[in-house]
Protein backbone atom coordinates (compact mmCIF):
# COMPACT_ATOMS: atom_id res chain seq x y z
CA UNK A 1 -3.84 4.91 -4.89
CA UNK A 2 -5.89 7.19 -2.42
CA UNK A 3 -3.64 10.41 -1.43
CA UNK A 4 -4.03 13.02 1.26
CA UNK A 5 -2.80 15.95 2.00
CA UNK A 6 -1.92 16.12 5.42
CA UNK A 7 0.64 17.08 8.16
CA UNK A 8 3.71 15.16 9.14
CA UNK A 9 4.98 15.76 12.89
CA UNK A 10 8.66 16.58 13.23
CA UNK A 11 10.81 17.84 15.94
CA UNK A 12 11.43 17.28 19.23
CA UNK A 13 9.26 15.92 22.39
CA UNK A 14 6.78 18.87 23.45
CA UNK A 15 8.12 20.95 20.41
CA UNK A 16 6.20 19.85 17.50
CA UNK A 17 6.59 21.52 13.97
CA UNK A 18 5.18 19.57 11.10
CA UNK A 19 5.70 19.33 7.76
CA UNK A 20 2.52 19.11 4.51
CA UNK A 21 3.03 16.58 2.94
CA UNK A 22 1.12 14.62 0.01
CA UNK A 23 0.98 11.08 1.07
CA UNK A 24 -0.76 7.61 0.50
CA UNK A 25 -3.64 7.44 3.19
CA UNK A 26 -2.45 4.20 4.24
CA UNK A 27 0.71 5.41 5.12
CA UNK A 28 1.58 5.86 8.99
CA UNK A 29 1.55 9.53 9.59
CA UNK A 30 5.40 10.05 9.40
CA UNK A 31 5.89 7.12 7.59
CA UNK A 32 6.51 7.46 3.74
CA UNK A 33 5.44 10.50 1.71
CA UNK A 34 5.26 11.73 -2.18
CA UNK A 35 6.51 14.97 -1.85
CA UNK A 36 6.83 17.91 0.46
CA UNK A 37 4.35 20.88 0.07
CA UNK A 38 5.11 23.28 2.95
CA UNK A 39 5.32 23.55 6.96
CA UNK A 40 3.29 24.39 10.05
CA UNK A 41 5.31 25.46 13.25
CA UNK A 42 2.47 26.29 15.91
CA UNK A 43 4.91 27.28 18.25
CA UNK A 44 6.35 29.95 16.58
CA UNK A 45 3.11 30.70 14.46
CA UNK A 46 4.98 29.79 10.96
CA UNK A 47 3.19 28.32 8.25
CA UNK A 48 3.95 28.22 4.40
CA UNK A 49 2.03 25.98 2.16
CA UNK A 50 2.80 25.69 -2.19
CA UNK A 51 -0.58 26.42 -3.06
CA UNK A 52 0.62 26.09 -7.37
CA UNK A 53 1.19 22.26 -6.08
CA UNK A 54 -1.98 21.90 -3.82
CA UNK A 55 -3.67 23.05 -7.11
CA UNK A 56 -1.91 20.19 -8.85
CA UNK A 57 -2.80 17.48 -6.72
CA UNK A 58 -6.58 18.82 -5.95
CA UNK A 59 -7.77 17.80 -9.08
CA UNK A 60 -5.73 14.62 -9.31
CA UNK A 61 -8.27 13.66 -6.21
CA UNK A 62 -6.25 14.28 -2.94
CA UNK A 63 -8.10 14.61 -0.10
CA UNK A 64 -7.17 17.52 2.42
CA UNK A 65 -6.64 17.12 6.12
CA UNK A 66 -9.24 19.37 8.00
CA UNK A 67 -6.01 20.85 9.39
CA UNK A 68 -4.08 21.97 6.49
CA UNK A 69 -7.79 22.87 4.52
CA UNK A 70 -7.20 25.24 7.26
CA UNK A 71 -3.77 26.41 6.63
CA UNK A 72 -4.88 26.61 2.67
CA UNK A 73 -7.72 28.95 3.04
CA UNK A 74 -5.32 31.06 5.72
CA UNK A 75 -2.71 31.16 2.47
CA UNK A 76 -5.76 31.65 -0.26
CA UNK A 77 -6.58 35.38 1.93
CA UNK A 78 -3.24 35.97 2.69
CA UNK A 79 -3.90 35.74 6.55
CA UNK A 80 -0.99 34.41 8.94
CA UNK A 81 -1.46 32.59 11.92
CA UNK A 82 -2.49 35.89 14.63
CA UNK A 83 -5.24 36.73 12.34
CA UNK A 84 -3.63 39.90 10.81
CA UNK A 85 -3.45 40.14 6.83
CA UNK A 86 0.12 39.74 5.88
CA UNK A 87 0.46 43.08 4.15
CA UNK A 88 -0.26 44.68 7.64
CA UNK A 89 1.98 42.39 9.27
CA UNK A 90 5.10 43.59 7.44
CA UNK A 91 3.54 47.08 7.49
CA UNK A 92 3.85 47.31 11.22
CA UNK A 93 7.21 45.90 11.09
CA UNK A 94 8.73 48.41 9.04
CA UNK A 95 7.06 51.09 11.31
C-alpha cells in the first residue's frame, strides 16, 4: 500500500481549514484516511502538525504533500505561519 501524507479539506464553502492526514494515495482526497496527524487553517493562520508521528510514518515510506513538507519544515524551526519564530510570537503577546 502506497501512503501520503497530505491535507484533507474541511469546513465550509469559501472557508476552508484542512486537516493532515496519512492516507492511501488512491484514496479521494477526503475520502478515507489512516489516521489524523494535525491541521492547517489558512484563514486564521493555524497550523499544528505531530512531527513524533510524521517521524513514524517517514521511514515506513510515506510520501509528503509539497504542502504539508511545507508545514513540517515551518514546525522543524519553530516558525508559524507570519514568518515570526514562535518564541517571539508569545513574547510580544505577553508584552
Amino acid at each position: 500500500m502506497s501512503v501520503k501524507i497530505r491535507l484533507r479539506r474541511t469546513g465550509k464553502r469559501n472557508q476552508a481549514c484542512h486537516r493532515i492526514v496519512v492516507a492511501d494515495s488512491r484514496s479521494p482526497r477526503d475520502g478515507r484516511f489512516i489516521e489524523v496527524i494535525g491541521f492547517y487553517d489558512p484563514r486564521h493562520e493555524n497550523e499544528k502538525i505531530d512531527l513524533e508521528r510524521v517521524d513514524y510514518w517517514l521511514p515506513r515510506g510515506a510520501q509528503v504533500s509539497d504542502t504539508v513538507n511545507a508545514i513540517i519544515k515551518r514546525a522543524r524551526e519553530g516558525k508559524s505561519l507570519g514568518g515570526a519564530t514562535a518564541a517571539a510570537a508569545t513574547a510580544e503577546t505577553q508584552a
